[in-house]
Protein backbone atom coordinates (compact mmCIF):
# COMPACT_ATOMS: atom_id res chain seq x y z
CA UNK A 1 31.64 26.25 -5.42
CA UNK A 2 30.97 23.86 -8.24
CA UNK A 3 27.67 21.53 -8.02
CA UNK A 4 26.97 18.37 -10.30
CA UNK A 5 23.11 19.89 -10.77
CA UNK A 6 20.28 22.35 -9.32
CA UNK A 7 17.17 22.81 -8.39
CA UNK A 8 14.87 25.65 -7.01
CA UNK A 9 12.01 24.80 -5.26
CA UNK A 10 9.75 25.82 -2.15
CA UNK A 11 9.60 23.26 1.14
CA UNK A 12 6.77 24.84 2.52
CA UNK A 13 3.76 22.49 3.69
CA UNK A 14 0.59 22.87 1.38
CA UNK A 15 -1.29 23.62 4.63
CA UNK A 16 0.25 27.01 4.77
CA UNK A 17 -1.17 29.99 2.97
CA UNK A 18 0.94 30.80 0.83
CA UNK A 19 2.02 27.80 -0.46
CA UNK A 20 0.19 25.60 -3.52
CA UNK A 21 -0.29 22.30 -4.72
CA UNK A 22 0.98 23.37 -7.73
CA UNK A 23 3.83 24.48 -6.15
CA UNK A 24 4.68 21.64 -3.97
CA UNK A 25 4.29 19.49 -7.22
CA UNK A 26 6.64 21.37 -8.86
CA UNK A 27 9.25 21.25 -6.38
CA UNK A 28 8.77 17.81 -5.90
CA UNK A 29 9.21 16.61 -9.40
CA UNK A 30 12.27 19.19 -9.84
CA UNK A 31 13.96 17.36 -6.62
CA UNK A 32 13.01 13.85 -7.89
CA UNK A 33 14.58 14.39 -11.29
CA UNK A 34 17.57 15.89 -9.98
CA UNK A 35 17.95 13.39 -7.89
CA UNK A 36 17.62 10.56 -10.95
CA UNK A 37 20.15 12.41 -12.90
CA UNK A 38 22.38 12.59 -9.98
CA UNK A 39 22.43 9.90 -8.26
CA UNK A 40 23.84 7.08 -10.78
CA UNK A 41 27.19 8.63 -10.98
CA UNK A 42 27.50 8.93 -7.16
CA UNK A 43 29.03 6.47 -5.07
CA UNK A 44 27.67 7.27 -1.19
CA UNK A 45 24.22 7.78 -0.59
CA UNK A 46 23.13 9.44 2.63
CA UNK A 47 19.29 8.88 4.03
CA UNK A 48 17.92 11.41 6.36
CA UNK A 49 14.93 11.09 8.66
CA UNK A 50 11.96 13.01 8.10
CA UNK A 51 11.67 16.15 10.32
CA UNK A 52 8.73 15.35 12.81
CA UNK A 53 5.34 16.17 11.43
CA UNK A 54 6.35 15.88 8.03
CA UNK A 55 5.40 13.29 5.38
CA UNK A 56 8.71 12.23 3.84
CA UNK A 57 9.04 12.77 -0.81
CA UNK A 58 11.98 11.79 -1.78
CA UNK A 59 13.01 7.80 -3.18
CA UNK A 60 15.09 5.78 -0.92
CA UNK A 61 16.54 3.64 -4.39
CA UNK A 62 19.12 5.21 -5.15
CA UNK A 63 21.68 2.72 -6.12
CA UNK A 64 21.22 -0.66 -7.56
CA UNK A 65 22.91 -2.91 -4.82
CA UNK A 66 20.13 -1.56 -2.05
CA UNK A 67 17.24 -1.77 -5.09
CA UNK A 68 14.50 -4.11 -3.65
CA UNK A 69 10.97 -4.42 -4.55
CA UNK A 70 7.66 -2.93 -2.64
CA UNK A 71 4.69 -5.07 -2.73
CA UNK A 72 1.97 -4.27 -0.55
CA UNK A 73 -0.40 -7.34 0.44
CA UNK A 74 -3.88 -6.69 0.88
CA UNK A 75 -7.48 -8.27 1.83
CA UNK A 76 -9.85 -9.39 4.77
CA UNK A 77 -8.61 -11.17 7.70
CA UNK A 78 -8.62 -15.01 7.34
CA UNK A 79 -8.05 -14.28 3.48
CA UNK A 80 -4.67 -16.43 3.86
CA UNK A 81 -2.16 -13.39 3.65
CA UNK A 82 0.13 -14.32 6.59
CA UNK A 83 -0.11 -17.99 4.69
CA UNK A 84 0.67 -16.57 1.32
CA UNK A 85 3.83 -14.52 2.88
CA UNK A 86 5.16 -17.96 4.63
CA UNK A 87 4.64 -19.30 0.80
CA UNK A 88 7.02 -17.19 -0.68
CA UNK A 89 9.55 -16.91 2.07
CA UNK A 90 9.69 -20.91 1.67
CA UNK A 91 9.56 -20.49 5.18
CA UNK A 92 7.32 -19.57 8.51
CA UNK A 93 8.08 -16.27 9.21
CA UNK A 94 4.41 -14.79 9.58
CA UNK A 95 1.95 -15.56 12.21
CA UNK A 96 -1.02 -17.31 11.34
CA UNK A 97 -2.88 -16.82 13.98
CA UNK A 98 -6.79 -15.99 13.74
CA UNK A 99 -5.92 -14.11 17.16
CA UNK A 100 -4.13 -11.62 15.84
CA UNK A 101 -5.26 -7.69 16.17
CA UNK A 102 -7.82 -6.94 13.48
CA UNK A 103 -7.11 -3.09 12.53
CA UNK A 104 -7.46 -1.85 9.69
CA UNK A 105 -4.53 -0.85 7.22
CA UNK A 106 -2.59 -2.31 10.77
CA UNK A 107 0.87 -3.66 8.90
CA UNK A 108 4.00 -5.97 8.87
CA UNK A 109 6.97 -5.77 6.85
CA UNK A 110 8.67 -9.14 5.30
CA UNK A 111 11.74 -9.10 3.34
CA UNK A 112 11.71 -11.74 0.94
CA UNK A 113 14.21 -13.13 -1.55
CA UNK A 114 13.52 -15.71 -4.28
CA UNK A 115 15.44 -16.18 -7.97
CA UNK A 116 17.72 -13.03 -7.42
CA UNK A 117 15.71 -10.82 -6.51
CA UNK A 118 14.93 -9.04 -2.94
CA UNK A 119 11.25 -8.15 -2.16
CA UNK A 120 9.41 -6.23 0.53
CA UNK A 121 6.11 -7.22 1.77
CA UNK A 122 3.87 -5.10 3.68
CA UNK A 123 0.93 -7.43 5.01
CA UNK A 124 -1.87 -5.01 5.51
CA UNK A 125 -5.29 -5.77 7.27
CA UNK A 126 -7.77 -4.74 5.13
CA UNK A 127 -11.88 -3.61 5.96
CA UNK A 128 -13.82 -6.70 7.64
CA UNK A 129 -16.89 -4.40 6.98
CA UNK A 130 -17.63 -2.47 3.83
CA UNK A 131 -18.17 0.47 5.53
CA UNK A 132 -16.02 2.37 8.69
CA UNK A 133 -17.24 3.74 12.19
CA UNK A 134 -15.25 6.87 13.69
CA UNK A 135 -13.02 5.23 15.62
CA UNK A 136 -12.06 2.75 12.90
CA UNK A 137 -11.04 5.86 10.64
CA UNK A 138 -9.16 7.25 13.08
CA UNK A 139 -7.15 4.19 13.28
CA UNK A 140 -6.86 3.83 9.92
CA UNK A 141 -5.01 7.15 9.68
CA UNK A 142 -3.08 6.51 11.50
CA UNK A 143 -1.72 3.19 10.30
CA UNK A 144 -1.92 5.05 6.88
CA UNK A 145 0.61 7.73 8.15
CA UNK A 146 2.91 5.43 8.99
CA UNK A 147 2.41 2.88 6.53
CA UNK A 148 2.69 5.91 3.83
CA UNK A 149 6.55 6.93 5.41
CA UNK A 150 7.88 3.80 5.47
CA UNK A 151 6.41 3.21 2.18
CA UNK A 152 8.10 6.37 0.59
CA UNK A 153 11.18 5.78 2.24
CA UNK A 154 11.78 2.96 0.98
CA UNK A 155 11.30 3.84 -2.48
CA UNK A 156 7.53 3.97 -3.04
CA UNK A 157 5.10 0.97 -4.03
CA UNK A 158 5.84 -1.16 -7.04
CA UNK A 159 2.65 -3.68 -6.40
CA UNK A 160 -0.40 -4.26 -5.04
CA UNK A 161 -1.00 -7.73 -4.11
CA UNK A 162 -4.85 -8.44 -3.29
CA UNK A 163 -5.73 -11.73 -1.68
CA UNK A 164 -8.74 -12.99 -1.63
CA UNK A 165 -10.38 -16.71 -0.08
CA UNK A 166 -12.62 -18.05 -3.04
CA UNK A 167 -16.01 -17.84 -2.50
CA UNK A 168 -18.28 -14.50 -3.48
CA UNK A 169 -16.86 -11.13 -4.68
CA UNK A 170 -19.00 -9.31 -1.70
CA UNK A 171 -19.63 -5.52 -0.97
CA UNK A 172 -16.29 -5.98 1.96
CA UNK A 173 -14.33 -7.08 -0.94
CA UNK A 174 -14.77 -4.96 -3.31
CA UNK A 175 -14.37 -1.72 -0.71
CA UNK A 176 -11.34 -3.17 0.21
CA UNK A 177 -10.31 -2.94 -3.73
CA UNK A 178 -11.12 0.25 -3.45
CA UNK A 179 -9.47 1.13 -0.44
CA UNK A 180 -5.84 0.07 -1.68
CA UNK A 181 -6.06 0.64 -5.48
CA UNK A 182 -8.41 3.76 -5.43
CA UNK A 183 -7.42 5.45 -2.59
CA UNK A 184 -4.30 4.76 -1.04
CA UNK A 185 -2.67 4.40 -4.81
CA UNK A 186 -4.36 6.79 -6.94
CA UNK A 187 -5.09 3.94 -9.12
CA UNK A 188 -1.61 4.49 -10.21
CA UNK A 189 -0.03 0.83 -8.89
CA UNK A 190 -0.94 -2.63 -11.07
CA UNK A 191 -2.38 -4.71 -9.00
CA UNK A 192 -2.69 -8.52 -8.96
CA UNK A 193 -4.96 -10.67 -7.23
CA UNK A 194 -3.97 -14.12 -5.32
CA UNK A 195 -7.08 -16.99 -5.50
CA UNK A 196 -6.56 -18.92 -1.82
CA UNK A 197 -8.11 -22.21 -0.58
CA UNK A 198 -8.13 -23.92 -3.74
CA UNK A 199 -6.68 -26.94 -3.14
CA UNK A 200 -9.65 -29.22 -3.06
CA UNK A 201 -10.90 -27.53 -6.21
CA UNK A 202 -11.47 -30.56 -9.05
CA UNK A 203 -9.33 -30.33 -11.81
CA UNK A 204 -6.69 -27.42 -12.04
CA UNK A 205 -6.63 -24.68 -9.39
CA UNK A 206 -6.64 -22.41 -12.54
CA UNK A 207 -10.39 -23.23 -13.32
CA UNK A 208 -11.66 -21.10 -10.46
CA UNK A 209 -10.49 -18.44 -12.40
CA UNK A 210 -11.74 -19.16 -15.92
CA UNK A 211 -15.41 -19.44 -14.12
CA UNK A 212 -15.36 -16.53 -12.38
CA UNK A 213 -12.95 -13.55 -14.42
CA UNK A 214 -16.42 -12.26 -15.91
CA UNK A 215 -17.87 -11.40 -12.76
CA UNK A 216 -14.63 -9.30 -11.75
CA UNK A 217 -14.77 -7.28 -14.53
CA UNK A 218 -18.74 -6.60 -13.94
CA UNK A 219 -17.60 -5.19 -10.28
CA UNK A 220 -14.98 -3.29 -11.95
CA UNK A 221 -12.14 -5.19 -10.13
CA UNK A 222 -9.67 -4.86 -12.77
CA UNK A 223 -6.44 -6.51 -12.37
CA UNK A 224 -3.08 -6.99 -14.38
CA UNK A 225 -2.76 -10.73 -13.30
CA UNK A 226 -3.97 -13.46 -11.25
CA UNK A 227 -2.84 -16.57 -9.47
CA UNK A 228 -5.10 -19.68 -8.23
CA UNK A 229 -3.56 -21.46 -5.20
CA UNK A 230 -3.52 -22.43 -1.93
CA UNK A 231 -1.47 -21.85 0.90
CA UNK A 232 -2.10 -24.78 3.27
CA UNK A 233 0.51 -27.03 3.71
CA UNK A 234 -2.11 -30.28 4.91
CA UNK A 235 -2.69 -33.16 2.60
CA UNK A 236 -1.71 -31.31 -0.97
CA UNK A 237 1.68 -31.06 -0.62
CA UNK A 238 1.83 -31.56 -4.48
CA UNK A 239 -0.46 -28.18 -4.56
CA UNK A 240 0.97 -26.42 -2.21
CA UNK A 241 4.60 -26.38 -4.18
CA UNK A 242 2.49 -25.81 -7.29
CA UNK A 243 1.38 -22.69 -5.66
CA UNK A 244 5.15 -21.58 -4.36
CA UNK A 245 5.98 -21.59 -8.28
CA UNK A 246 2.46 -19.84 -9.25
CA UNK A 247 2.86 -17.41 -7.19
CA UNK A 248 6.62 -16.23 -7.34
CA UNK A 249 6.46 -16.00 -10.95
CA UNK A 250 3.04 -13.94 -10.67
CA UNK A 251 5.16 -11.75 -8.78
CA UNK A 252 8.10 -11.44 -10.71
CA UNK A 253 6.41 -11.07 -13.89
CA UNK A 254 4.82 -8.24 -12.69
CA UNK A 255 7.60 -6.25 -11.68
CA UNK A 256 10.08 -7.08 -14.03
CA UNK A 257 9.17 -4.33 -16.78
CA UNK A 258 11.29 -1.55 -15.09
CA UNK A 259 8.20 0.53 -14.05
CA UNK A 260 8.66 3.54 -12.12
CA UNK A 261 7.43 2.65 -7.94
CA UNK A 262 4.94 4.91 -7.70
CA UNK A 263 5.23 7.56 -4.57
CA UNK A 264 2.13 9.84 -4.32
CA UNK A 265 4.07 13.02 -2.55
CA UNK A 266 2.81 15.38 -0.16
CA UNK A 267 -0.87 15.04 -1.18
CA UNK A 268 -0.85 11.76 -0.86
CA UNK A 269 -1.99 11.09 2.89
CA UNK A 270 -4.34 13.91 2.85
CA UNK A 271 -6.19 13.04 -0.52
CA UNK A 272 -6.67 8.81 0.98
CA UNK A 273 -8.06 10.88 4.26
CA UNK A 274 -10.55 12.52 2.14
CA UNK A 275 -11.18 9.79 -0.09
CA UNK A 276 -11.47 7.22 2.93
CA UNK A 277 -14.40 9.48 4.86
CA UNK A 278 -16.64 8.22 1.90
CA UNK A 279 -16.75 4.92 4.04
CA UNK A 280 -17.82 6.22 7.12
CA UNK A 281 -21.20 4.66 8.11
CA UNK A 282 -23.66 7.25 6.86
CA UNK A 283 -24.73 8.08 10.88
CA UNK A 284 -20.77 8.96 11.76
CA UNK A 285 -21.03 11.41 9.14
CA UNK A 286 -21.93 13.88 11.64
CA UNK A 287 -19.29 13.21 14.42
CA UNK A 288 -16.71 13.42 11.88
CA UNK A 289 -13.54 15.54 13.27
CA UNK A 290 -14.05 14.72 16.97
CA UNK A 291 -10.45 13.63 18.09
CA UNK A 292 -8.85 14.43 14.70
CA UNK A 293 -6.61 16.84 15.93
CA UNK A 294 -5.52 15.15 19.19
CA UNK A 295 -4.79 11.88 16.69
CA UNK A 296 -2.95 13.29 13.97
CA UNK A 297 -0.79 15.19 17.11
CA UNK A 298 -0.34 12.56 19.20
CA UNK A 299 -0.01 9.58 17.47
CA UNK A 300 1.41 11.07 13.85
CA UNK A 301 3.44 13.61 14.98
CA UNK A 302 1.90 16.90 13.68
CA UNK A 303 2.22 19.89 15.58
CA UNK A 304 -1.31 21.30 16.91
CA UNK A 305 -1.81 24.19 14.07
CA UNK A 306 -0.65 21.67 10.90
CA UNK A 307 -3.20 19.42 12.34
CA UNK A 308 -5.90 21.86 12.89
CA UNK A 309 -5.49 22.49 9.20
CA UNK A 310 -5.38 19.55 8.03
CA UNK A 311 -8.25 18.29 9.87
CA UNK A 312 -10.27 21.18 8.44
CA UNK A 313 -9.19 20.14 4.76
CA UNK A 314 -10.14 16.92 5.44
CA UNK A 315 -13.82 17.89 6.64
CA UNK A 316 -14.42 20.67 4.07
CA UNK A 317 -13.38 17.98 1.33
CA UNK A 318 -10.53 20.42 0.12
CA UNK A 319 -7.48 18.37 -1.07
């Protein structure tokens, strides 16, 4: 048998005994890079699912005709995201609605194309509180779980987009920094923050900006790029195009160096579990674990024992 490349690695969970970080680390990287050496000589590219109650590794770009861009859209409810998507699209695709289910890290998936180039948004509902009860955390896993497959399937995230309504850089928005760029990324991901409901701001929408970047950088929200706009259509119509351009070339200048998307691995969903319990309200602490299991088995997929196990990581701290 003759084979264009190898690799030898282990495909055991981390949640089994035997089986290291390290290890799965290894393996991963070994697969990855065979893969990259591989796969720009070969023509047909076959995607599997991922076997139930496992978090799928490998890319999903393999070739550059199915190559499209991750961004994931982030911030409070009433922020303007589902505005800011319609903005780019050129067109009304997302709701607007104010009556829409408020869960967090709750998602929708846009593709968009603009100037060549093929994008996918995931509009994400970020915290409306700075800090999490149980049954908020539970939720969030779960969106995370699935948010994190889709995410790796497709190729891994390229972009954090953070959108925020001017106004006051509170405690809500700076968790919700944290939440996306800290914990679900690794701080690994640039990340670029959108200005909204501008457009009665006197003189250039840019100004907001130039009065307030000092006071991002004292909350340690750093960012590789910004954009001042707004996304109402109403009686700025002049604005409102203004901001189409703004913000498409935000977006495309900030993906257009060729970096890597980043795709955390195996560790991933069990290191933003751990990280996330640091927002439970202080007086959850002590409930924390109670319908875990049943959660991560019913809702993610796990079988009972991988959940048991992973719960118990989670709890202990032990990523």
């Amino acid at each position: 048998m003759t084979f264009a490349g190898h690799a030898c690695v282990t495909t055991g969970m981390i949640t089994q005994s035997k089986v290291t970080e390290c290890g799965r680390k290894q393996s991963y990287d070994a697969v990855c890079k065979l893969i990259r050496q591989c796969c720009s000589s070969s023509e047909t590219v076959v995607h599997t699912r991922p076997s139930r109650g496992t978090i799928p590794n490998v890319p999903s770009k393999m070739t550059a005709s199915n190559k499209h861009t991750n961004i994931v859209l982030f911030g409070q409810t009433g922020a303007g995201k589902s505005s800011l998507v319609n903005l780019m699209m050129g067109e009304n695709v997302a709701s607007t609605s104010s009556d829409m289910i408020s869960c967090t890290l709750r998602w929708e998936e846009y593709p968009i194309d603009f100037d060549g180039e093929s994008y996918r948004v995931f509009d994400t509902v970020g915290l409306e509180e700075p800090q999490l009860r149980i049954s908020q955390y539970l939720d969030a896993v779960e969106n995370a779980y699935t948010l994190i497959q889709n995410l790796e399937r497709q190729g891994g995230i390229d972009l954090l987009l953070f959108c925020m309504r001017a106004g006051r850089l509170t405690t809500t928005v700076q968790s919700n920094y944290r939440l996306f760029h800290e914990f679900l990324c690794d701080k690994k991901v640039p990340v670029v923050v959108v200005i909204t409901y501008l457009e009665n701001e006197v003189g250039e929408m840019d100004n907001w900006w130039k009065q307030n970047e000092d006071v991002f950088r004292e909350r340690e929200i750093r960012v590789a790029g910004h954009a001042c706009i707004t996304a109402i259509q109403g009686n700025h119509p002049e604005r409102y195009e203004e901001s189409r351009t703004t913000i498409r070339k935000l977006v495309k200048e900030s993906t257009a160096y060729g970096q890597e998307a980043w795709i955390g691995g195996n560790h991933m969903f069990v290191s933003f579990m751990c990280k996330l319990k640091g927002l439970l309200v202080v007086k959850e602490k002590s409930r924390f674990g109670k319908g875990m299991v049943s959660r991560l088995t019913e809702r993610c997929g796990l079988s009972p024992d991988i959940a048991q196990q992973l719960a118990d990581r989670i709890k202990n701290g032990v990523i």
